[in-house]
N, C-alpha and C. Protein backbone atom coordinates (compact mmCIF):
# COMPACT_ATOMS: atom_id res chain seq x y z
N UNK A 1 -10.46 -2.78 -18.75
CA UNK A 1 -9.56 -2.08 -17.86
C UNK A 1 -8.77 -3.05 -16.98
N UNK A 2 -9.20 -4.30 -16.57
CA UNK A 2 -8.82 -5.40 -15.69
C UNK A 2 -7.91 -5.56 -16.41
N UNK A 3 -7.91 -5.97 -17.47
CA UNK A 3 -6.42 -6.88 -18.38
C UNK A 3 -5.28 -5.80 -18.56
N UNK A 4 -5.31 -4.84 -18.94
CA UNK A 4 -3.82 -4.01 -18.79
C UNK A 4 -3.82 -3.83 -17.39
N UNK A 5 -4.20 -3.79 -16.35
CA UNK A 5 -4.20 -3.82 -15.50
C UNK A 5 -2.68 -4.50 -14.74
N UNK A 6 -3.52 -6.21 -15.50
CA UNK A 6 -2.93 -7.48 -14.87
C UNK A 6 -1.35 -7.74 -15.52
N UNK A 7 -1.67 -7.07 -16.78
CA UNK A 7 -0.28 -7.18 -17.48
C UNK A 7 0.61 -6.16 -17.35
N UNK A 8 0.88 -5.02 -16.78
CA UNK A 8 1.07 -3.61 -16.20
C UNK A 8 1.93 -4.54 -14.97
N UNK A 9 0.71 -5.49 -14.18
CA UNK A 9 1.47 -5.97 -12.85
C UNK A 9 2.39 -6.93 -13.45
N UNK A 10 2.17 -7.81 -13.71
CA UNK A 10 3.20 -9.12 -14.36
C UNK A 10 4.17 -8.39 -15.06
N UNK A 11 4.56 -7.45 -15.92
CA UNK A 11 5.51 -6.90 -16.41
C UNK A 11 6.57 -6.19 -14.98
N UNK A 12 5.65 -5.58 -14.11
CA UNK A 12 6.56 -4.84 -13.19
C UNK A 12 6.92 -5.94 -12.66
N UNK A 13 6.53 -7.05 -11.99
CA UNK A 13 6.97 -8.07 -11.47
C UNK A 13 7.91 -8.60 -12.04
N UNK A 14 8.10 -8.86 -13.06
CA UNK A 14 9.02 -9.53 -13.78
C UNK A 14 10.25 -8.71 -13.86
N UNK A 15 10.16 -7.29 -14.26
CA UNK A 15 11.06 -6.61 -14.62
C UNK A 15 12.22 -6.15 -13.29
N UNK A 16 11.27 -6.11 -12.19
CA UNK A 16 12.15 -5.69 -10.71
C UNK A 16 11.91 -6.37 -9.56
N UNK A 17 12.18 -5.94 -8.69
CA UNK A 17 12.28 -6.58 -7.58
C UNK A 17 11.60 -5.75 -6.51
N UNK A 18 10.82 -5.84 -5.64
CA UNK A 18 10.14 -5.02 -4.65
C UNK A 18 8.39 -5.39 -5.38
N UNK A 19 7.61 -4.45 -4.24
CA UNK A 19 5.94 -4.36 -4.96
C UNK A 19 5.53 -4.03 -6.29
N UNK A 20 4.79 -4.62 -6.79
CA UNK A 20 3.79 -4.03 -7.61
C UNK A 20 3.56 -2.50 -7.58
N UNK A 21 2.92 -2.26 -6.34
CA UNK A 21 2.42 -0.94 -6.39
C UNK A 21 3.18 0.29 -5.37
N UNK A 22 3.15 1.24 -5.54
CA UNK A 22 3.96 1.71 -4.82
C UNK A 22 2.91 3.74 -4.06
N UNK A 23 2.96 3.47 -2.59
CA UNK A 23 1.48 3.96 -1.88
C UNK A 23 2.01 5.13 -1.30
N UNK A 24 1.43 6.06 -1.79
CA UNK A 24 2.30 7.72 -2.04
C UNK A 24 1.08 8.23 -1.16
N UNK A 25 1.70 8.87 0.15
CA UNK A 25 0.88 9.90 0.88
C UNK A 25 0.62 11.34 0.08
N UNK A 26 -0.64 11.77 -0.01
CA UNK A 26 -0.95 12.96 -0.93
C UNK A 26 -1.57 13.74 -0.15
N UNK A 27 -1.66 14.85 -0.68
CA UNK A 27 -2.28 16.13 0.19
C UNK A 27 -3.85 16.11 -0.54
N UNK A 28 -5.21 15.39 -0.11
CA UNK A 28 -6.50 15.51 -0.63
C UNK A 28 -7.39 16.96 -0.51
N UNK A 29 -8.79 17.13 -0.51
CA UNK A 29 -9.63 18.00 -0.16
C UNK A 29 -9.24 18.06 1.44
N UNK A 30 -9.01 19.40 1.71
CA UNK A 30 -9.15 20.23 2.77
C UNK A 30 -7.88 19.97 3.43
N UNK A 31 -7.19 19.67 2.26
CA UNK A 31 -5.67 19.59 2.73
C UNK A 31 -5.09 18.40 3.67
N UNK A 32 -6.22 17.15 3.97
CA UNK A 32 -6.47 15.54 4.65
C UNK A 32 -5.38 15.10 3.62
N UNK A 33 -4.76 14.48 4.24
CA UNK A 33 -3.64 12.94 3.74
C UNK A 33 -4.49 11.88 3.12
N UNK A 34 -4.34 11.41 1.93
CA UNK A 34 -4.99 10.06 2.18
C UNK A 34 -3.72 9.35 1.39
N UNK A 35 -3.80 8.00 0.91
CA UNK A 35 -2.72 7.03 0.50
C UNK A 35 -3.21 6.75 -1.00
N UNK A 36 -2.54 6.88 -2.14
CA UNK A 36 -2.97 7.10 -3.04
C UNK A 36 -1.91 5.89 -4.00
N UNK A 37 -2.08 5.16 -4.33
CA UNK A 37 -1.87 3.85 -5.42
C UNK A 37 -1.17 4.17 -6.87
N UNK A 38 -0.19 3.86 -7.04
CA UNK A 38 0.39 4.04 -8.63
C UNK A 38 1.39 2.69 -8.50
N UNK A 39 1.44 2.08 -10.16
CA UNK A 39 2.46 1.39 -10.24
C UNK A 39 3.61 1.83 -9.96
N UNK A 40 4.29 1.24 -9.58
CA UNK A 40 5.92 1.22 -9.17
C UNK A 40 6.78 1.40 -10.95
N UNK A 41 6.88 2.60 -10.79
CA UNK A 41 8.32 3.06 -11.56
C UNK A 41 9.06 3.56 -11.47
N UNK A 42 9.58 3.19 -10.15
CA UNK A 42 10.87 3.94 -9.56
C UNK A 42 11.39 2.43 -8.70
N UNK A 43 13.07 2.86 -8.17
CA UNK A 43 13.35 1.81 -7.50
C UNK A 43 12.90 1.58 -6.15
N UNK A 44 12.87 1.00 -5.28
CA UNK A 44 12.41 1.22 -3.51
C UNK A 44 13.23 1.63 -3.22
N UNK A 45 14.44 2.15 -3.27
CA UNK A 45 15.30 3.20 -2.73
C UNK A 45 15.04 4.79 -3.16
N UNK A 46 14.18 4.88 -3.57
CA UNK A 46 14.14 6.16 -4.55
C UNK A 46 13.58 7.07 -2.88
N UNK A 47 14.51 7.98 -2.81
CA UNK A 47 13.79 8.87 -2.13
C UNK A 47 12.05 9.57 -2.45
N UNK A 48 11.39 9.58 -1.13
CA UNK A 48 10.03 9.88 -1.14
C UNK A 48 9.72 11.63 -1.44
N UNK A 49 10.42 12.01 -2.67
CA UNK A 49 10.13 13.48 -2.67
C UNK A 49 9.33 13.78 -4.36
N UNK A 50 9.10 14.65 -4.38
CA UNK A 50 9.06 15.10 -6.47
C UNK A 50 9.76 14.39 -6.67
N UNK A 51 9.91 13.94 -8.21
CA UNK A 51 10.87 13.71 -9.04
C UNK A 51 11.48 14.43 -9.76
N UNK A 52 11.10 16.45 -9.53
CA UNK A 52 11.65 17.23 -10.37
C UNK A 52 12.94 17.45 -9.41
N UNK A 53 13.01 16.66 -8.08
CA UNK A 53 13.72 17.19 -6.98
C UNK A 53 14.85 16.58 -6.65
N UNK A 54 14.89 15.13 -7.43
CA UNK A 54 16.22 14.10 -7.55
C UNK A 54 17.02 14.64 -8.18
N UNK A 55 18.30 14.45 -7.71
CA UNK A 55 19.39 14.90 -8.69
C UNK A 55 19.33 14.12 -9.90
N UNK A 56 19.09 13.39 -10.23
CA UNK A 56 19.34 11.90 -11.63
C UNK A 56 18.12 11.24 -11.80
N UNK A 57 17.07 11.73 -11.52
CA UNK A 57 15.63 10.73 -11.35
C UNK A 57 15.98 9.64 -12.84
N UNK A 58 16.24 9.59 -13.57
CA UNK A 58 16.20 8.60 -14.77
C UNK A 58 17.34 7.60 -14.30
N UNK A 59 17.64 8.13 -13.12
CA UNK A 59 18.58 6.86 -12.10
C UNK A 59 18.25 5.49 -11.14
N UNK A 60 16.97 6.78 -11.03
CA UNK A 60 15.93 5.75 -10.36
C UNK A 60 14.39 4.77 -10.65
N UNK A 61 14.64 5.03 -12.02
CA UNK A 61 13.69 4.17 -12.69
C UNK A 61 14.14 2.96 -12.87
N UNK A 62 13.02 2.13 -12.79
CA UNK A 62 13.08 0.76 -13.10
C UNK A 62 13.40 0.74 -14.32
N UNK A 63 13.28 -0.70 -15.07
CA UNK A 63 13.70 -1.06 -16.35
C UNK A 63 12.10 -0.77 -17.52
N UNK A 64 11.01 -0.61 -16.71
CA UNK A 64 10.10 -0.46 -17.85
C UNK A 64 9.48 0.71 -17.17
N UNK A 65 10.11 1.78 -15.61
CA UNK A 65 9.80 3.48 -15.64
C UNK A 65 9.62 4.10 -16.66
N UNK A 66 10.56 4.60 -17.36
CA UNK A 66 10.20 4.87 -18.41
C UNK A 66 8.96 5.27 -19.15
N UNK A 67 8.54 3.71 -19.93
CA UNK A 67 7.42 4.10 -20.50
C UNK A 67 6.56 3.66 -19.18
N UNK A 68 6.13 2.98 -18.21
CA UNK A 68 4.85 3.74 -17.36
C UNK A 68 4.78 4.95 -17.47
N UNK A 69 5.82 5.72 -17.07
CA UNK A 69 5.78 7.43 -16.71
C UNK A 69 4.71 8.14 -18.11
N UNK A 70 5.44 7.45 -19.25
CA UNK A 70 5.54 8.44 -20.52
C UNK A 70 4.06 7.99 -21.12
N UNK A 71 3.21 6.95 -20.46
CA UNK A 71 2.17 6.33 -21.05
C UNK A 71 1.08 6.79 -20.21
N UNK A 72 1.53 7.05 -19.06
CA UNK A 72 0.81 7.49 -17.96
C UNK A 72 0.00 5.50 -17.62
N UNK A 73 0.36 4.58 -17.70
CA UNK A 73 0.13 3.90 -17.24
C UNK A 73 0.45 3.17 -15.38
N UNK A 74 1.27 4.22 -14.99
CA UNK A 74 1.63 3.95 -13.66
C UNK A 74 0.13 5.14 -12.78
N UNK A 75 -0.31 5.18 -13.78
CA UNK A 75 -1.63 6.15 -12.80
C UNK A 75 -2.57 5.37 -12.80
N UNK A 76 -2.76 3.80 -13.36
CA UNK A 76 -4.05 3.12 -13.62
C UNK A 76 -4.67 2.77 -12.25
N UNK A 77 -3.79 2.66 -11.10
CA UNK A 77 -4.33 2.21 -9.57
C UNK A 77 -5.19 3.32 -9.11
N UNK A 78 -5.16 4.36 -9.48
CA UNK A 78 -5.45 5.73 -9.00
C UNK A 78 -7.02 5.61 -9.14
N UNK A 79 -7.44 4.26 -10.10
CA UNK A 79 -9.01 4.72 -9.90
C UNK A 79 -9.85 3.98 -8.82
N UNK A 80 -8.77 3.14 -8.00
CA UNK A 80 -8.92 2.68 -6.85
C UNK A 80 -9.33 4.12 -5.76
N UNK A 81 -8.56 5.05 -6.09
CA UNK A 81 -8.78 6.11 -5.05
C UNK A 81 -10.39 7.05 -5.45
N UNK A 82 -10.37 7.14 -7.09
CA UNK A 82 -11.63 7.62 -7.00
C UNK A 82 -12.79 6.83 -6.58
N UNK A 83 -12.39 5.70 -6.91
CA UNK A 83 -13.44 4.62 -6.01
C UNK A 83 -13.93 5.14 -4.42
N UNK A 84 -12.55 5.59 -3.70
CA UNK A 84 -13.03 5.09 -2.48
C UNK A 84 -13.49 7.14 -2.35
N UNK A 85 -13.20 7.52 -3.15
CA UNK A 85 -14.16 9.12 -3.15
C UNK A 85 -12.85 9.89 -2.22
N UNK A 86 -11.50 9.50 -2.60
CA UNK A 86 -10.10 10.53 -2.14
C UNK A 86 -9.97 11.47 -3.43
N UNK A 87 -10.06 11.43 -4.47
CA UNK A 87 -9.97 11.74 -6.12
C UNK A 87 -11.15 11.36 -7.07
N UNK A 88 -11.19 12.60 -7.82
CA UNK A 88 -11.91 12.51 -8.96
C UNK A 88 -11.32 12.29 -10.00
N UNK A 89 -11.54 12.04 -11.42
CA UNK A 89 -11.35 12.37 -12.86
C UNK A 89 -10.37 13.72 -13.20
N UNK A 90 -11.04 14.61 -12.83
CA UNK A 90 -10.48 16.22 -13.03
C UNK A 90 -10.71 17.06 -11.31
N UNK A 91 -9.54 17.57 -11.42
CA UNK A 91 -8.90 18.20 -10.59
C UNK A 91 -7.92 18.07 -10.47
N UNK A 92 -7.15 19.64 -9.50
CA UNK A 92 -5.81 19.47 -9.68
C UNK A 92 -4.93 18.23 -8.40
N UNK A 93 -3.99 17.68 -9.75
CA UNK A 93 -3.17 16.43 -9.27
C UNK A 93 -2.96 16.69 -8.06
N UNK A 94 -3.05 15.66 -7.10
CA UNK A 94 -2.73 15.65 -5.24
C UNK A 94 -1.35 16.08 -5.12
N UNK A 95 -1.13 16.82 -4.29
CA UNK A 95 0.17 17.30 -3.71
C UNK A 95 0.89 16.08 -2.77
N UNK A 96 2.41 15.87 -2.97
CA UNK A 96 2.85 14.67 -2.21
C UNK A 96 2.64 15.68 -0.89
N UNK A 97 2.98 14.94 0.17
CA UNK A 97 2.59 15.44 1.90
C UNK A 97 3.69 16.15 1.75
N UNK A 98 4.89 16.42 1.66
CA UNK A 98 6.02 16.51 1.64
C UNK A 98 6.36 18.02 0.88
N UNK A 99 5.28 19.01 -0.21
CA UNK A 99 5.33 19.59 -0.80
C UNK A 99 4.79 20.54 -0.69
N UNK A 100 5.28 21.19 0.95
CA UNK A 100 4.96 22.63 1.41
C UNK A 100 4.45 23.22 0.88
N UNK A 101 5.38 23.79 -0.50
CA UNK A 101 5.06 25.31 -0.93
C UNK A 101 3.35 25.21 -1.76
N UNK A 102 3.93 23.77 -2.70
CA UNK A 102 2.57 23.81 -3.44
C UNK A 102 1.48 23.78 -2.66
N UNK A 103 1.48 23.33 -1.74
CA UNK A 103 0.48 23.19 -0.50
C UNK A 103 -0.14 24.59 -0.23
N UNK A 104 0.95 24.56 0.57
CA UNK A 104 0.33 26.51 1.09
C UNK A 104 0.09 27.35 0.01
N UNK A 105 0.68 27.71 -1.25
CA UNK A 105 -0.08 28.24 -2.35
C UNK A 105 -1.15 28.07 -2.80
N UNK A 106 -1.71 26.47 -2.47
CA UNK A 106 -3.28 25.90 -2.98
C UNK A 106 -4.01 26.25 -1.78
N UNK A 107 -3.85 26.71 -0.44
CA UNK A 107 -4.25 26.69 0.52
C UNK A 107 -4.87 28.45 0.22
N UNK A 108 -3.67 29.21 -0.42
CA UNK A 108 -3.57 30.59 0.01
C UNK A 108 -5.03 30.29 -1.33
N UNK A 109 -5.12 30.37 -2.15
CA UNK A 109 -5.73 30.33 -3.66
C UNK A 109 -7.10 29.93 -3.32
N UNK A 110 -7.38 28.55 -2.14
CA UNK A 110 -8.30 28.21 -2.01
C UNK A 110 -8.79 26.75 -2.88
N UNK A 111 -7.62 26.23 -3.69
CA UNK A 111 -7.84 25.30 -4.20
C UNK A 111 -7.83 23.45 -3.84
N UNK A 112 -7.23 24.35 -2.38
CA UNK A 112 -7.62 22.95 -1.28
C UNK A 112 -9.35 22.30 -0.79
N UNK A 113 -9.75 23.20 -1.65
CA UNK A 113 -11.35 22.90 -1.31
C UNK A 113 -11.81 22.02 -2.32
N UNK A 114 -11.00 21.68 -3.41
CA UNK A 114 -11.07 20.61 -4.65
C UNK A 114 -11.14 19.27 -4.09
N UNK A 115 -11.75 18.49 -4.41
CA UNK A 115 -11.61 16.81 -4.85
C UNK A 115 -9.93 16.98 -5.75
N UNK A 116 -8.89 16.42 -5.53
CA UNK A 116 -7.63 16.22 -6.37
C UNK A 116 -8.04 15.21 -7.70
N UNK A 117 -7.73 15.30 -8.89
CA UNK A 117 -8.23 14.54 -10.15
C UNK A 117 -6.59 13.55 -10.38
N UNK A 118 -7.11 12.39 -11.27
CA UNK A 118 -6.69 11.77 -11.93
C UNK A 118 -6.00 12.61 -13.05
N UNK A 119 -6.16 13.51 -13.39
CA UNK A 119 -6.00 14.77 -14.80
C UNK A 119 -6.42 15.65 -13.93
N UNK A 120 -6.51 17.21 -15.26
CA UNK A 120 -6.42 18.49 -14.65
C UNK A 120 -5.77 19.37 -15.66
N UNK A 121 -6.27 20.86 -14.94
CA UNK A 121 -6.04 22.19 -16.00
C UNK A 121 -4.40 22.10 -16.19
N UNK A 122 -4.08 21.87 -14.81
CA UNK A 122 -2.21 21.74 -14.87
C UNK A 122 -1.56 20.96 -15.85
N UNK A 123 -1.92 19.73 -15.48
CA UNK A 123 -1.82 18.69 -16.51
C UNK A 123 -1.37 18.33 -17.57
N UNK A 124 -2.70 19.08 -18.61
CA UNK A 124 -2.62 19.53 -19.82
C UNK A 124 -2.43 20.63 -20.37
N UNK A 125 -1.64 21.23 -19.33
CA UNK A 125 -0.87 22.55 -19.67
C UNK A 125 0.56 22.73 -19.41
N UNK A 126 1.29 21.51 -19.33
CA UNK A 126 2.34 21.13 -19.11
C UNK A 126 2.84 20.51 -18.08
N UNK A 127 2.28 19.50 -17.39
CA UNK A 127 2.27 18.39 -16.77
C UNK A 127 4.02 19.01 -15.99
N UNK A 128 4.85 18.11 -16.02
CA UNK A 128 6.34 18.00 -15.29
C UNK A 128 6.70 18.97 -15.68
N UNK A 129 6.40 20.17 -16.69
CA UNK A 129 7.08 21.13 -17.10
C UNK A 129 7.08 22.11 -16.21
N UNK A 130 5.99 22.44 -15.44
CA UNK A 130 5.33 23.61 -15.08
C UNK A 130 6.13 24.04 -13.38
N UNK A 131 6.73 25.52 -13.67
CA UNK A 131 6.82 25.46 -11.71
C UNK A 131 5.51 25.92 -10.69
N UNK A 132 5.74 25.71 -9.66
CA UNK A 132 4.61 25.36 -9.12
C UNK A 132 3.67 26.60 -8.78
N UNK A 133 4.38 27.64 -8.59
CA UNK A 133 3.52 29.28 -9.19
C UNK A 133 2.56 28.46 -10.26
N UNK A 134 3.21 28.28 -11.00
CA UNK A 134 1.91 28.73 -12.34
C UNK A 134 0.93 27.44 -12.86
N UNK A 135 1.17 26.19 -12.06
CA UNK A 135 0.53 25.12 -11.83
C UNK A 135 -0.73 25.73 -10.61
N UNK A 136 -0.17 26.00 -9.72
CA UNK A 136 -1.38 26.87 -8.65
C UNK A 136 -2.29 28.01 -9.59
N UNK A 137 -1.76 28.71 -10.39
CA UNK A 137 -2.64 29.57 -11.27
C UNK A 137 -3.43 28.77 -12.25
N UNK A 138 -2.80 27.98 -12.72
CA UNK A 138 -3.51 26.97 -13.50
C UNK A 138 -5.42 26.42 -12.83
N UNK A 139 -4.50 25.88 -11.69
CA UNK A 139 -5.46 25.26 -10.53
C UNK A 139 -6.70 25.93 -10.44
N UNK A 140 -6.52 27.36 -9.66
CA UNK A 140 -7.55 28.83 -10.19
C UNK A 140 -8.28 29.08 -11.05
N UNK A 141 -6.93 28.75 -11.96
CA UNK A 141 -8.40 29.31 -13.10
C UNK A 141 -9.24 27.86 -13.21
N UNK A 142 -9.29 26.64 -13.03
CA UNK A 142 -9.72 25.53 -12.70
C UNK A 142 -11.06 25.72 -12.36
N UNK A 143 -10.84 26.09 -11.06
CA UNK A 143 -12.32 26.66 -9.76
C UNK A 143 -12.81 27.25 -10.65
N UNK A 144 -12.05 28.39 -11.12
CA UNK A 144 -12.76 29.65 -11.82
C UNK A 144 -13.86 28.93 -12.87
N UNK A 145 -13.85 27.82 -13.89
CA UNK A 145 -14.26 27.84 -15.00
C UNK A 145 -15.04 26.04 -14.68
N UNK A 146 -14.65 25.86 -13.68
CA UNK A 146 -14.81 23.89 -13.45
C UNK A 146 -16.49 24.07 -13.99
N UNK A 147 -16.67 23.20 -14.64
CA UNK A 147 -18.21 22.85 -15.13
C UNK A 147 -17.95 21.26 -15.97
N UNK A 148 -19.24 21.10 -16.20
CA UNK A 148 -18.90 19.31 -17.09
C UNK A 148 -18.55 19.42 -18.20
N UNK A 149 -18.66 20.17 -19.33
CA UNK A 149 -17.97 20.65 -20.28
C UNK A 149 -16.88 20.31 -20.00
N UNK A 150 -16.37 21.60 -19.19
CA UNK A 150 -14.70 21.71 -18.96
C UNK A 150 -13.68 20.42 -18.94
N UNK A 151 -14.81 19.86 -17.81
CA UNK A 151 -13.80 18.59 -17.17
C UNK A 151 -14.02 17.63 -18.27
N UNK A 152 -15.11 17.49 -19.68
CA UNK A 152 -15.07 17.00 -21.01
C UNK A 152 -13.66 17.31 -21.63
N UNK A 153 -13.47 17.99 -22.02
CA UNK A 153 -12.53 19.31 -22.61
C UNK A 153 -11.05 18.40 -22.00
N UNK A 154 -10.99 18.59 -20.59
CA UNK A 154 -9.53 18.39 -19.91
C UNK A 154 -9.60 16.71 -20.29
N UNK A 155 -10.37 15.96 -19.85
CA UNK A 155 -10.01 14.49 -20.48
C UNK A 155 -9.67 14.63 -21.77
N UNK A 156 -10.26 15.24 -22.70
CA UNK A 156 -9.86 14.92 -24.04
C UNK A 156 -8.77 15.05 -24.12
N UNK A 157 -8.09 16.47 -23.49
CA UNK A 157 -6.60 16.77 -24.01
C UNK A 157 -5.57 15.91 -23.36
N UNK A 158 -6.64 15.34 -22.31
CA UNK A 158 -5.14 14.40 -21.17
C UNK A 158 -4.91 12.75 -22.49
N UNK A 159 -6.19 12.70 -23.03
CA UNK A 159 -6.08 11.68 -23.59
C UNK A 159 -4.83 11.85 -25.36
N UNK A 160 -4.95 13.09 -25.43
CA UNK A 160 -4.11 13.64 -26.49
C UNK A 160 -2.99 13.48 -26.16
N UNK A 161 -2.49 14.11 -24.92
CA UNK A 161 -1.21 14.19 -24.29
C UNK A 161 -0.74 13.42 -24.15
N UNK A 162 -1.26 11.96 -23.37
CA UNK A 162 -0.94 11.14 -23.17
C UNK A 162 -0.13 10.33 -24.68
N UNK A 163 -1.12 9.96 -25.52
CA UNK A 163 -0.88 9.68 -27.16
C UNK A 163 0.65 10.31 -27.55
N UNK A 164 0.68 11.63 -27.22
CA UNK A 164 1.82 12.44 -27.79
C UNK A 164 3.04 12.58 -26.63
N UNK A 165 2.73 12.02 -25.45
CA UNK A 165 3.20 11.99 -24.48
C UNK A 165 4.23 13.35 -24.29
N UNK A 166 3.32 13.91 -24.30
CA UNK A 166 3.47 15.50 -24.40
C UNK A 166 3.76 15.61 -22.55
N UNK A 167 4.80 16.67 -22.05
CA UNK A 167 5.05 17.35 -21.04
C UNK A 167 5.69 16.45 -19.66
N UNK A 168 6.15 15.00 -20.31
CA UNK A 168 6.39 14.04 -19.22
C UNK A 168 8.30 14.18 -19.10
N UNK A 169 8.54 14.46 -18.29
CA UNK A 169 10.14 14.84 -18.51
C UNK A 169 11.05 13.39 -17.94
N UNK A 170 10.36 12.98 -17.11
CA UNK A 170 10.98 11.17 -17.17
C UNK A 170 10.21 10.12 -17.48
């Protein structure tokens, strides 16, 4: 895991200009902020919102955005966060601070009582595709069914998805 790691960094380094990593405030369990780690595939000007929310987001990718996004390799820092026990494996993806509605819908649902995952029911049910209604239903039925099985089940398909780079829209 160390060596793509290191070459993940030396590629972004090389390719742009600004950090390595780039430290995204997220909405955790019980709805707490914590600072959450992904490679940099966007420019440092990129406004701090969604990316379904840029007018041109494929404007603001770096030269190797792109495939981080589509490889899901800009999520490899993220197990820095399950390390420090902000994120698990499975659960639904952290809300940026910034993302009211999904917020208060996970709030109304009760799905703010989750650990936020690395992967998730959303996820692999259409990742960037999904609006945020039915990503929150997703979430639900999540709670509803979460067992070790399940969260077996959701890695496998994130690992499928990923392969087929299924549901990544930049």
């Amino acid at each position: 895991m160390v060596v793509p790691i290191i070459i993940v960094a030396l590629i972004i380094k090389l390719t742009s200009s600004g950090p390595i990593l780039y430290w995204s405030d997220r909405v955790g369990r019980q709805n707490r902020l914590f600072r959450m780690p992904k490679f940099r595939s966007m420019r440092t000007d990129t406004p701090a919102v969604a990316t379904h929310l840029l007018i041109s987001p494929d404007t603001y990718l770096t030269p190797i955005g792109s495939f981080l996004r589509k490889s899901s390799l800009d999520e490899l820092p993220q197990l820095w966060s399950i390390l420090k026990g902000d994120m698990s494996f499975v659960g639904p993806r952290p809300a940026l601070f910034n993302q009211d509605d999904l917020i208060a819908l996970r709030t109304e649902a009760g799905v703010h009582e989750l650990v936020p995952g690395l992967t998730g029911w959303a996820q692999v049910n259409g990742r960037d595709e999904l609006p945020i209604p039915e990503k929150v239903k997703l979430d639900v039925d999540y709670v509803q069914r979460q067992s070790l099985g399940f969260d077996v089940w959701i890695i496998w398909l994130t690992f499928v998805k990923v392969l087929r780079r299924d549901g990544v829209s930049h």
